[in-house]
C-alpha atoms as a PDB file:
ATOM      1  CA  UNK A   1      24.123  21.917 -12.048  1.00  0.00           C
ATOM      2  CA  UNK A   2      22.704  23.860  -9.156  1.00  0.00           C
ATOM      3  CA  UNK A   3      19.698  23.782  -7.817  1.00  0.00           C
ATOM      4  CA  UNK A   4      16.920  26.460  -6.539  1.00  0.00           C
ATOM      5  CA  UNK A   5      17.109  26.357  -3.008  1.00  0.00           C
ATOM      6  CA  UNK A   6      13.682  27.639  -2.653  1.00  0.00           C
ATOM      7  CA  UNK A   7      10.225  26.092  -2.230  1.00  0.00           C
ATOM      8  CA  UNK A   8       7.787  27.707  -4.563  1.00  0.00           C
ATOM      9  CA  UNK A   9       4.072  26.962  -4.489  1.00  0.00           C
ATOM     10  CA  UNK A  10       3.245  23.974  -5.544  1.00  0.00           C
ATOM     11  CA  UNK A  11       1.033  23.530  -8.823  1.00  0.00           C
ATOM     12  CA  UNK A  12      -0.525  20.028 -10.536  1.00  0.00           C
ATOM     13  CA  UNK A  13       1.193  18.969 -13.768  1.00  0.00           C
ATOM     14  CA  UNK A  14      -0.992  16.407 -16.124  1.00  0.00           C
ATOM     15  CA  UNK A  15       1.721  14.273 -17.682  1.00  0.00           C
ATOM     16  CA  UNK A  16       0.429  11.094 -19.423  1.00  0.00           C
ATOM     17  CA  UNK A  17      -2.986  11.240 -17.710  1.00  0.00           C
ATOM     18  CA  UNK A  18      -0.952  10.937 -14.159  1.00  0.00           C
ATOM     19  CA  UNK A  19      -1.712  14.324 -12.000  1.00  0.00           C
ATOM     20  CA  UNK A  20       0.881  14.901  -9.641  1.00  0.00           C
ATOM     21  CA  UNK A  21       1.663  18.196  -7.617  1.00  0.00           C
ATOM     22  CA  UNK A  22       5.319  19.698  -8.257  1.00  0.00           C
ATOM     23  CA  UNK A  23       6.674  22.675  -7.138  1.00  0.00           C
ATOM     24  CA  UNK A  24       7.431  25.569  -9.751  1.00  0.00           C
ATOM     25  CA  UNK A  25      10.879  26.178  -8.541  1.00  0.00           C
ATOM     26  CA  UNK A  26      13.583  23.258  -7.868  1.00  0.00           C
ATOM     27  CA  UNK A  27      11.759  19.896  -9.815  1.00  0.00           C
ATOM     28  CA  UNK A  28       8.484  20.146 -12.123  1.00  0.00           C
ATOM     29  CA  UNK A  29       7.658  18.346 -15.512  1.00  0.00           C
ATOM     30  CA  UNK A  30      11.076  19.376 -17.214  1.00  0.00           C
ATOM     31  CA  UNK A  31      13.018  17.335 -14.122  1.00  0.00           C
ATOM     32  CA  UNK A  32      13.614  13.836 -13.546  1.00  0.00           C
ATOM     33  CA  UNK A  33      14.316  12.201 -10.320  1.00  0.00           C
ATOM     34  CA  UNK A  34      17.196   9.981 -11.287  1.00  0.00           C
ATOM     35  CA  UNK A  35      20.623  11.047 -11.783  1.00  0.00           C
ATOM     36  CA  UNK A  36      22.127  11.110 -15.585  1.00  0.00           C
ATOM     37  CA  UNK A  37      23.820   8.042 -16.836  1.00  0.00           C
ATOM     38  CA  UNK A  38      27.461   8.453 -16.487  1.00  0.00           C
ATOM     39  CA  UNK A  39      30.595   6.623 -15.797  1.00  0.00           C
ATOM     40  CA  UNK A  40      29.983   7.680 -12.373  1.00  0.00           C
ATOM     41  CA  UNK A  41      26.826   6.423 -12.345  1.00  0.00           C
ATOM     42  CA  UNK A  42      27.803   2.955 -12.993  1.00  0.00           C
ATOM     43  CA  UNK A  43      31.126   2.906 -10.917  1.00  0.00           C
ATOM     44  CA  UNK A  44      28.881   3.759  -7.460  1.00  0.00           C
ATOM     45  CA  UNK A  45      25.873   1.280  -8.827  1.00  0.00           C
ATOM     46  CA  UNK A  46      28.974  -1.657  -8.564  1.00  0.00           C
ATOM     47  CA  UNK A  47      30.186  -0.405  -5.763  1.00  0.00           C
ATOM     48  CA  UNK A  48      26.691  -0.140  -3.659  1.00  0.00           C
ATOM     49  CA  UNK A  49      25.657  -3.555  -5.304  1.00  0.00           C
ATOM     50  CA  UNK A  50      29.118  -5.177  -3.848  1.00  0.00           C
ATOM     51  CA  UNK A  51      28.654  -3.604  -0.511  1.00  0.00           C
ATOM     52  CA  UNK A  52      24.762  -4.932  -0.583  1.00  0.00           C
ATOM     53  CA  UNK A  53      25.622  -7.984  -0.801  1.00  0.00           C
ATOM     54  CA  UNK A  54      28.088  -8.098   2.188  1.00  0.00           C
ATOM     55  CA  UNK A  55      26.325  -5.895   4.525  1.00  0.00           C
ATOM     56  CA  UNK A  56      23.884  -8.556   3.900  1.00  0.00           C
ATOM     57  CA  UNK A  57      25.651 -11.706   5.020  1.00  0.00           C
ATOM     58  CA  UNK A  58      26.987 -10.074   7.564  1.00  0.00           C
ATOM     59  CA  UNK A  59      23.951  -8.643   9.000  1.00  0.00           C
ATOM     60  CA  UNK A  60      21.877 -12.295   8.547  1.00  0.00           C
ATOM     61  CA  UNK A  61      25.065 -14.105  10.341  1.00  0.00           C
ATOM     62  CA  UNK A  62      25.066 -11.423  13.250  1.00  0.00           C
ATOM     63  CA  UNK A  63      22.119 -11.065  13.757  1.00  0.00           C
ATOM     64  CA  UNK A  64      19.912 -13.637  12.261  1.00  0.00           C
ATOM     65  CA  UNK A  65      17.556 -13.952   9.269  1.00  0.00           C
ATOM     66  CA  UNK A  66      14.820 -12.424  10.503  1.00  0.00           C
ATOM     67  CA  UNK A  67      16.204 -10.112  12.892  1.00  0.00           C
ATOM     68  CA  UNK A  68      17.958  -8.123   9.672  1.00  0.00           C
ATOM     69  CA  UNK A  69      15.357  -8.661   7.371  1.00  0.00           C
ATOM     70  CA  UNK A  70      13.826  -6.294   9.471  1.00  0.00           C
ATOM     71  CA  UNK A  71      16.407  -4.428   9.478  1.00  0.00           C
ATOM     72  CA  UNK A  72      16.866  -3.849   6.244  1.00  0.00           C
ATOM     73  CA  UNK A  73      12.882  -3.302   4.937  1.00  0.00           C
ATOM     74  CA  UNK A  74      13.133  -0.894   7.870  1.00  0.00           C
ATOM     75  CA  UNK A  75      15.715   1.476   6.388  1.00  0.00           C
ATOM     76  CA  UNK A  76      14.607   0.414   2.750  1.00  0.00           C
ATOM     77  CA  UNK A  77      11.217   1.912   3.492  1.00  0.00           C
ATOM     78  CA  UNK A  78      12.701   4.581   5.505  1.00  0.00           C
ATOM     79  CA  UNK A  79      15.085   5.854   2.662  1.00  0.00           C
ATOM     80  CA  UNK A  80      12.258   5.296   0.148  1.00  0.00           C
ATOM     81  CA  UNK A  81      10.140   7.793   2.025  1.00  0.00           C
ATOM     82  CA  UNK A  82      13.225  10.359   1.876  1.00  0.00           C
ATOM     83  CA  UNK A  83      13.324   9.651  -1.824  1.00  0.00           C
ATOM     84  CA  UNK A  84       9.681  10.349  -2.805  1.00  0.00           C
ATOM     85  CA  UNK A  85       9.273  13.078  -0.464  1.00  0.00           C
ATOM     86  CA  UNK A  86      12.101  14.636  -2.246  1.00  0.00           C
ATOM     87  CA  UNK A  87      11.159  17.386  -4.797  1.00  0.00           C
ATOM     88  CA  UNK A  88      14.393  16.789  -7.044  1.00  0.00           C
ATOM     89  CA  UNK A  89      17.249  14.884  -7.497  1.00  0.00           C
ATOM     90  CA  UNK A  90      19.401  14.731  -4.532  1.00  0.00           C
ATOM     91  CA  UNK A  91      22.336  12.100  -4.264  1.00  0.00           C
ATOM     92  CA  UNK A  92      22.665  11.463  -1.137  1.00  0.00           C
ATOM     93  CA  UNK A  93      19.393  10.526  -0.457  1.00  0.00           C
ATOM     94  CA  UNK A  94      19.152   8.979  -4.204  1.00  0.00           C
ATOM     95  CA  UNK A  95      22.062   6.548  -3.192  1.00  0.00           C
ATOM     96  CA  UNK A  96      21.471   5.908   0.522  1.00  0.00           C
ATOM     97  CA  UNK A  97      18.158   4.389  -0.942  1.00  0.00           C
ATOM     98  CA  UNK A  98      19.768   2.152  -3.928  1.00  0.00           C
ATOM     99  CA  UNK A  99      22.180   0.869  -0.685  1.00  0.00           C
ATOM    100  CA  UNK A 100      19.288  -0.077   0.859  1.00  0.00           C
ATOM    101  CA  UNK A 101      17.838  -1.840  -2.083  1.00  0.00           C
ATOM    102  CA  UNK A 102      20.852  -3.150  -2.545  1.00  0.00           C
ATOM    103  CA  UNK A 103      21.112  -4.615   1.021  1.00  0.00           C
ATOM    104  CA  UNK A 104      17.396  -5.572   0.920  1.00  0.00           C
ATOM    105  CA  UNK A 105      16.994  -7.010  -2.391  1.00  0.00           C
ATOM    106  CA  UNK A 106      19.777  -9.474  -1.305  1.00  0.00           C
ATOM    107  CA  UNK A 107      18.037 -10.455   2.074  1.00  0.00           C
ATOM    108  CA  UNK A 108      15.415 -10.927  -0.282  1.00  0.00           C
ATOM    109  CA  UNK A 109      16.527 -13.808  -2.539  1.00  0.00           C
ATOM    110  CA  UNK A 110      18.729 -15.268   0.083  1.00  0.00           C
ATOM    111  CA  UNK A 111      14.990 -16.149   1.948  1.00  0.00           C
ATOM    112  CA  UNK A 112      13.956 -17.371  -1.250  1.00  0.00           C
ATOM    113  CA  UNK A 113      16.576 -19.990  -1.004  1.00  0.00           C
ATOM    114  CA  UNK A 114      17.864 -20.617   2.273  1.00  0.00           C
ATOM    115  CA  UNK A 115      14.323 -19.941   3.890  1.00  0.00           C
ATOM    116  CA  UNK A 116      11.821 -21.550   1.202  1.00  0.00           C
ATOM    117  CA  UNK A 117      14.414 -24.045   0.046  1.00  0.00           C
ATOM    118  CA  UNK A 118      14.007 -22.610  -3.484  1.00  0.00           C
ATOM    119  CA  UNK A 119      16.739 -23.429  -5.999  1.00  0.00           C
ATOM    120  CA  UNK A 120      18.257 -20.487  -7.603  1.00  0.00           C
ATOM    121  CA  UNK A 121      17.269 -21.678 -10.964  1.00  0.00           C
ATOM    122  CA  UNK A 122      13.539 -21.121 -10.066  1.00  0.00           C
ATOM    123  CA  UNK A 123      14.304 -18.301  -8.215  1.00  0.00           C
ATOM    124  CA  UNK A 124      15.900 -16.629 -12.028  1.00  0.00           C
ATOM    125  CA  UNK A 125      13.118 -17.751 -13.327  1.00  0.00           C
ATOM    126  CA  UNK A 126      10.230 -15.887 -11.085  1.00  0.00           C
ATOM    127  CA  UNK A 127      12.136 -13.358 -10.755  1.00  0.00           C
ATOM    128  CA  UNK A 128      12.504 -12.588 -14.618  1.00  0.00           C
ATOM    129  CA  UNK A 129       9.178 -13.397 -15.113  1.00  0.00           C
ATOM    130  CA  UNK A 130       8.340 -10.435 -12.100  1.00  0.00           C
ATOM    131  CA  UNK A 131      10.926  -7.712 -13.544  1.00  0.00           C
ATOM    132  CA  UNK A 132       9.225  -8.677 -17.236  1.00  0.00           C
ATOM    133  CA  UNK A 133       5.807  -8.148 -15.911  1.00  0.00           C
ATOM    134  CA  UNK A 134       6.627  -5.258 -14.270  1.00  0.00           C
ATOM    135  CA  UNK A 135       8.388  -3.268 -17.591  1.00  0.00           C
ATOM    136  CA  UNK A 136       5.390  -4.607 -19.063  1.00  0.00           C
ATOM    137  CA  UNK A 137       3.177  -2.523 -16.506  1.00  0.00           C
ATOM    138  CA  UNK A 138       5.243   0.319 -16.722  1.00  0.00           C
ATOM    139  CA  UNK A 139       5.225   0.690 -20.171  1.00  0.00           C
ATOM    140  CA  UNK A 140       1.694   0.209 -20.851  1.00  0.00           C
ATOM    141  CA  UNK A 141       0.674   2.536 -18.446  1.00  0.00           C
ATOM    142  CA  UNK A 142       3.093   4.985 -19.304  1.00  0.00           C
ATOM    143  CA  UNK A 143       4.413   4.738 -23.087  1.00  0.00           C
ATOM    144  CA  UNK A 144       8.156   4.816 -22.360  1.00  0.00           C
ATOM    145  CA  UNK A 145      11.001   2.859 -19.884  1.00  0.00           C
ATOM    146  CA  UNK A 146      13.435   5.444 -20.264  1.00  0.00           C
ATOM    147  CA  UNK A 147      14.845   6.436 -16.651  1.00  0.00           C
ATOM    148  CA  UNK A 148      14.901  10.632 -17.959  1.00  0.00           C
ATOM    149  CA  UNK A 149      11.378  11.073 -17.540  1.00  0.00           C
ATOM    150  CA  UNK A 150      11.094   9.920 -13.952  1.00  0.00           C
ATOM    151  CA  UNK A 151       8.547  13.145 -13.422  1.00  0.00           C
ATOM    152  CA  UNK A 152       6.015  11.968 -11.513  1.00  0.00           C
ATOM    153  CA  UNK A 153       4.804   9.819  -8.569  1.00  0.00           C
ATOM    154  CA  UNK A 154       3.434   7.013 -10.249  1.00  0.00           C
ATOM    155  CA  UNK A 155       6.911   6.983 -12.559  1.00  0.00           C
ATOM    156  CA  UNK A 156       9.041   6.874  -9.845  1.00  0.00           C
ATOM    157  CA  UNK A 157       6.787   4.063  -8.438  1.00  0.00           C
ATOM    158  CA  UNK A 158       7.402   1.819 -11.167  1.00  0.00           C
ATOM    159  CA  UNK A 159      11.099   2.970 -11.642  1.00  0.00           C
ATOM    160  CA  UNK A 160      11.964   1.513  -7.701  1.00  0.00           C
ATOM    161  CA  UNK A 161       9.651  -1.530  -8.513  1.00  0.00           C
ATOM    162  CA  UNK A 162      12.277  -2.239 -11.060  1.00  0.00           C
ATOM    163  CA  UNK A 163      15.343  -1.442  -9.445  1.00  0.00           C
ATOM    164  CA  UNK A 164      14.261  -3.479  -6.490  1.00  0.00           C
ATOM    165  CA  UNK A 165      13.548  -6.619  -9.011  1.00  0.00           C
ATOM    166  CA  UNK A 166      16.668  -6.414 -10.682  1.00  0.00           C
ATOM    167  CA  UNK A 167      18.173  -6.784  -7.446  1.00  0.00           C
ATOM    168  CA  UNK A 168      16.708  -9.760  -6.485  1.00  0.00           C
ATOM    169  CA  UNK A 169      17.398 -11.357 -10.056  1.00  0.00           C
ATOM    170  CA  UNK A 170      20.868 -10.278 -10.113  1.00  0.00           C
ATOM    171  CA  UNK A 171      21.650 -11.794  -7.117  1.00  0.00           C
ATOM    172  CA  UNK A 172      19.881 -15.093  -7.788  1.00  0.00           C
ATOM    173  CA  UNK A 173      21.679 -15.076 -10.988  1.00  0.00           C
ATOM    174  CA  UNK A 174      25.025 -14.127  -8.942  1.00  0.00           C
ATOM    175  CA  UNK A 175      24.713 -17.186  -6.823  1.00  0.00           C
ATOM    176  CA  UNK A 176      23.414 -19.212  -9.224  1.00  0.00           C
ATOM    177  CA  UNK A 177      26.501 -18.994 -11.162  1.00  0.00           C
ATOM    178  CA  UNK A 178      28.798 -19.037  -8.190  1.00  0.00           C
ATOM    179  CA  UNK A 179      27.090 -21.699  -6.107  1.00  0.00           C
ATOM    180  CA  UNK A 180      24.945 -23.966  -7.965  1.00  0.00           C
ATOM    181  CA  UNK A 181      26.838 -24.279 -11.295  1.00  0.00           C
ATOM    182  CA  UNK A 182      29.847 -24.221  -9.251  1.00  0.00           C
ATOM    183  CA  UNK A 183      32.045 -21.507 -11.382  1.00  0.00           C
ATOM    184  CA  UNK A 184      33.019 -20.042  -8.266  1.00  0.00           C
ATOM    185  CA  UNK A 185      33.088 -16.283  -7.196  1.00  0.00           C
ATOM    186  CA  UNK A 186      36.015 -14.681  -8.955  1.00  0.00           C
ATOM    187  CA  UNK A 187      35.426 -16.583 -12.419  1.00  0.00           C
ATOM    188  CA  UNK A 188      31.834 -15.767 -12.151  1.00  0.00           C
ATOM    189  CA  UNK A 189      32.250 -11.634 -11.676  1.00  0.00           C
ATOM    190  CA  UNK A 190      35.083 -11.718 -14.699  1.00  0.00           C
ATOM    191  CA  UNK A 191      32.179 -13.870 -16.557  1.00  0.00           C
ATOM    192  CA  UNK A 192      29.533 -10.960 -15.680  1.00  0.00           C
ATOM    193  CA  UNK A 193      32.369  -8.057 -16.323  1.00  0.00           C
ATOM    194  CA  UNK A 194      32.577  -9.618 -19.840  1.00  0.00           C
ATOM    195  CA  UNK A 195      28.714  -9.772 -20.209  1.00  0.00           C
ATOM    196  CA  UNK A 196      28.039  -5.862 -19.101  1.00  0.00           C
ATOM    197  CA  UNK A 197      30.246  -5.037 -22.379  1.00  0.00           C
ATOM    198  CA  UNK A 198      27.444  -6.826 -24.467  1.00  0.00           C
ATOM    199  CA  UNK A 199      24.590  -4.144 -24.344  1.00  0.00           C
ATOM    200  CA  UNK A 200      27.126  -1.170 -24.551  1.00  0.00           C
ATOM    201  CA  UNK A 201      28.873  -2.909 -27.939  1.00  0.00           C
ATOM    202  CA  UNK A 202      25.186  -3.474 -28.815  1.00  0.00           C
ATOM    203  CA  UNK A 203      24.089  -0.270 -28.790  1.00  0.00           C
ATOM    204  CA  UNK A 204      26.801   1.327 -30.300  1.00  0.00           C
ATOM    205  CA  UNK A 205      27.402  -1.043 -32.961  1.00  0.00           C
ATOM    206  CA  UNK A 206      23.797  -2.982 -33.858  1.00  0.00           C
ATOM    207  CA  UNK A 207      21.885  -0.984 -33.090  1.00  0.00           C
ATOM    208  CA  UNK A 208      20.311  -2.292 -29.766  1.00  0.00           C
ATOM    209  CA  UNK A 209      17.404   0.368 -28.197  1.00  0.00           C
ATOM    210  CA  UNK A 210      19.113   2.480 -25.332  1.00  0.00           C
ATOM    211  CA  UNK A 211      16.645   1.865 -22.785  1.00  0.00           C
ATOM    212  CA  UNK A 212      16.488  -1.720 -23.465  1.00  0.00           C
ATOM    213  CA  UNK A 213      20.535  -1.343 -23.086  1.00  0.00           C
ATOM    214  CA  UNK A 214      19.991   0.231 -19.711  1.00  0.00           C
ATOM    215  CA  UNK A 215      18.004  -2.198 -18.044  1.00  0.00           C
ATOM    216  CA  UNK A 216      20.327  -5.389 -19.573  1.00  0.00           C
ATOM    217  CA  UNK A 217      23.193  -3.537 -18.130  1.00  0.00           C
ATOM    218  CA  UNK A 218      21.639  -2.625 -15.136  1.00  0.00           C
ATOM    219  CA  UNK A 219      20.933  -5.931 -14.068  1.00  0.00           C
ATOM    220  CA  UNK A 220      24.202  -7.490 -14.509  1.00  0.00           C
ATOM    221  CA  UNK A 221      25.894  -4.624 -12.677  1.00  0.00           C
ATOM    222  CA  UNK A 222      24.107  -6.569  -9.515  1.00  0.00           C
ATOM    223  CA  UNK A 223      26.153 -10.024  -9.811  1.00  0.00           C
ATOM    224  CA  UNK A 224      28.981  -8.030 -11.070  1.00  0.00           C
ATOM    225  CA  UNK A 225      29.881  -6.397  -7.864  1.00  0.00           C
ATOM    226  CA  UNK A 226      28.596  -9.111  -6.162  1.00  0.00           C
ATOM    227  CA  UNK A 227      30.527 -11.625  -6.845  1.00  0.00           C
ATOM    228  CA  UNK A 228      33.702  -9.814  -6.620  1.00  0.00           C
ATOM    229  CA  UNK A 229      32.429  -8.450  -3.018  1.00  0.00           C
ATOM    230  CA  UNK A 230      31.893 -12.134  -1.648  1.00  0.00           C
ATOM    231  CA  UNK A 231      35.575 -13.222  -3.793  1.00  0.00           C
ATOM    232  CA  UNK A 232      37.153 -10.969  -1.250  1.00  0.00           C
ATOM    233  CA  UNK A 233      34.684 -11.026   1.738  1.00  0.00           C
ATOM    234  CA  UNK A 234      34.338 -15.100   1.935  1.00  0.00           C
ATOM    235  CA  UNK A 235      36.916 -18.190   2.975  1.00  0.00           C
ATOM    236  CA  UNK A 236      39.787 -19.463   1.468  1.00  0.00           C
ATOM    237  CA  UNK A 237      38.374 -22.469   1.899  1.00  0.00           C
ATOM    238  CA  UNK A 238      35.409 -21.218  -0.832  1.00  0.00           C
ATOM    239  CA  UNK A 239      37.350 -19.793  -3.182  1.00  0.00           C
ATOM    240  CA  UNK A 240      37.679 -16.114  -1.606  1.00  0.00           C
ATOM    241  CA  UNK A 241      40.603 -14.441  -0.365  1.00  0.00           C
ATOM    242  CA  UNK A 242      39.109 -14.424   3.725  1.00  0.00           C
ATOM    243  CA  UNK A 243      39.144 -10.243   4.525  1.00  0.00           C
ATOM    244  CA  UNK A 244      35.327 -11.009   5.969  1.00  0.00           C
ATOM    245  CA  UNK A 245      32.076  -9.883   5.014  1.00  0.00           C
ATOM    246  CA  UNK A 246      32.076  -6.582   7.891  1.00  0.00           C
ATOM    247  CA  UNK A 247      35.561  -5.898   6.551  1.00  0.00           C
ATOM    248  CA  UNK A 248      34.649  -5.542   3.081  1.00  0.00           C
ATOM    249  CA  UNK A 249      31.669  -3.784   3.628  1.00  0.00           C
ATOM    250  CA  UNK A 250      33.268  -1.465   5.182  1.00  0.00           C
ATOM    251  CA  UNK A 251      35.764  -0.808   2.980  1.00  0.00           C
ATOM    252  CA  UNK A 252      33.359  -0.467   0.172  1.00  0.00           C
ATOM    253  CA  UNK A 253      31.217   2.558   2.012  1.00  0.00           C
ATOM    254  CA  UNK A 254      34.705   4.706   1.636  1.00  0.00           C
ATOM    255  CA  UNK A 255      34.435   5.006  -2.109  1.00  0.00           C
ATOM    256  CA  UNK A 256      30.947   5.041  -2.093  1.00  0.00           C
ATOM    257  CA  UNK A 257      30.669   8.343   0.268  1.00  0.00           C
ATOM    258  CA  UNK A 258      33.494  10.005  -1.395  1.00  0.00           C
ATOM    259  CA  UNK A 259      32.131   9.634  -4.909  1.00  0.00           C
ATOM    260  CA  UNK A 260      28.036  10.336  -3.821  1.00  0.00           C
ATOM    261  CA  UNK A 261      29.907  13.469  -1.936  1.00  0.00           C
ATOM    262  CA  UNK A 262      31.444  14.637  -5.203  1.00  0.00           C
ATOM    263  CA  UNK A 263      28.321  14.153  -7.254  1.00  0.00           C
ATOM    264  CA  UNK A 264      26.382  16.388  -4.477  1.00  0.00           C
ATOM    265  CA  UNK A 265      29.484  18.874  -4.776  1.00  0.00           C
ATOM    266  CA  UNK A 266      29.518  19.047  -8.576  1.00  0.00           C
ATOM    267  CA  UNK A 267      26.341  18.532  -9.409  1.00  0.00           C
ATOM    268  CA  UNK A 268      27.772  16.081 -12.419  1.00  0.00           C
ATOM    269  CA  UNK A 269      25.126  14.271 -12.500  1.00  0.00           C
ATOM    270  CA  UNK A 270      22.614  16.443 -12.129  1.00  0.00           C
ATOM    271  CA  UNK A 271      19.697  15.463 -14.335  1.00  0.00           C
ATOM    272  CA  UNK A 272      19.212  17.645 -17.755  1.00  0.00           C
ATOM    273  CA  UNK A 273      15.988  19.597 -17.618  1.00  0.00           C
ATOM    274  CA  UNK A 274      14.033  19.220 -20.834  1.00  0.00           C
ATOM    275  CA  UNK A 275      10.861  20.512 -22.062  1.00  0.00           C
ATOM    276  CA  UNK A 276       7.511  20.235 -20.532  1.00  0.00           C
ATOM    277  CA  UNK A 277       6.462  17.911 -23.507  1.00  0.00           C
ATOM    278  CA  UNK A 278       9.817  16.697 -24.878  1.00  0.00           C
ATOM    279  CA  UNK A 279      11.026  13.426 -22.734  1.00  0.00           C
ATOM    280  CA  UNK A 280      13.862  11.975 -24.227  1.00  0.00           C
ATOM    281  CA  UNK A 281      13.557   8.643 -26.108  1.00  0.00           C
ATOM    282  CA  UNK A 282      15.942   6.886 -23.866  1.00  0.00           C
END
């Protein structure tokens, strides 16, 4: 779907009690700043979650902990400015960021652990209980969870307050399954690859709230591409088939930039624009 390429004045929009300022032309109350859900969508969400999660080791062996910690809040607050700044949609910025969030939301839990010495079962735990509390936030201040109405500032605030937290969880949840239980990397992404069916049979067959289907889904696409990353990135010695954590990340930012380059191309995931007053259920 194309897009105006013109700046018109800007002009507040009340939505929910939340005044924001939105320009007329290219993104205003009938716009959402997320891409549509597609089978696009979720192939480059594994994809960027995989490559997280080895641009991450690598990264934290290279250079140290802290060192690309820094790193990575650095460009995760960098590419979040990008994305709020934005007046629309745009997928190369949209994607660079969930990278990012990707890369630091797995920095994140590894301090937990390796840092704090906090086992990953805790680490679930807190962060379930943070992701919960945070839904919780979002829909009391707001009314709705659903990803189509991501209109205004405060919105989007809460939206990449979630994504970040599912991050984190997923990878605890990843490495708890891999590591602590001791399932190993490959059995544990064909476990999670059997899981992410669960809310889309839901949904379709009893019934299970879309939004609610979303978020379940979303989450496990984390230790879902995850684990199959560090199966191919880590040692034979672990379990993995030794190509190396810089290899692999590597070869994951090929597809990654090829697909996000199509989307920007064909605009096929262009969000839907609805009315002023109408946001979609889910």
């Amino acid at each position: 779907m194309a897009q105006s390429s013109s700046e018109a004045p800007a002009r507040p929009v009340s939505e929910g009690g939340s005044h924001t300022s939105l320009p007329e032309g290219g993104h205003g109350p009938g716009w959402s700043k997320v891409p549509q859900v597609t089978a696009l969508f979720w192939g480059v969400k594994v994809l960027t979650t995989g490559m997280g999660e080895t641009a991450s080791d690598y990264l934290g062996r290279t250079l140290g902990p802290i060192p690309a910690g820094s790193l990575g809040l650095a460009g995760l607050v960098a590419l979040l400015i990008l994305q709020f700044r934005s007046t629309r949609y745009r997928p190369w910025i949209y994607w660079s960021a969930i990278v990012m969030v990707s890369v630091f939301g797995t920095m994140a839990a590894d301090v937990v652990h390796v840092v704090a010495g906090i086992p990953y079962t805790v680490s679930v735990i807190a962060f379930s209980i943070g992701l919960a509390a945070i839904l919780t936030a979002w829909y009391a201040s707001e009314g709705t969870l659903s990803i189509h109405s991501i209109r205004t500032r405060r919105r989007e605030t809460f939206y990449w307050a979630t994504v970040l937290a599912t991050f984190a969880l997923g990878t605890a949840v990843g490495d708890l399954t891999a590591g602590t239980l001791r399932w190993g990397y490959l059995p544990s992404g064909l476990l999670f690859t059997a899981l992410i069916a669960v809310p889309a049979l839901s949904g379709r067959f009893l019934g299970l709230n879309a939004v609610a289907a979303f978020w379940w889904a979303y989450v496990l696409t984390r230790p879902l591409g995850a684990s199959f990353a560090d199966w191919m990135g880590v040692s034979t010695s672990r379990g993995g088939l030794g190509w190396g954590t810089g290899p692999v990340t590597l070869t994951l930012i090929v597809p990654i930039a090829l697909l996000v380059g199509y989307l920007a191309i064909s605009h096929k995931d262009s969000p839907a624009e609805q009315p002023a007053h109408g946001y979609p259920a889910a």
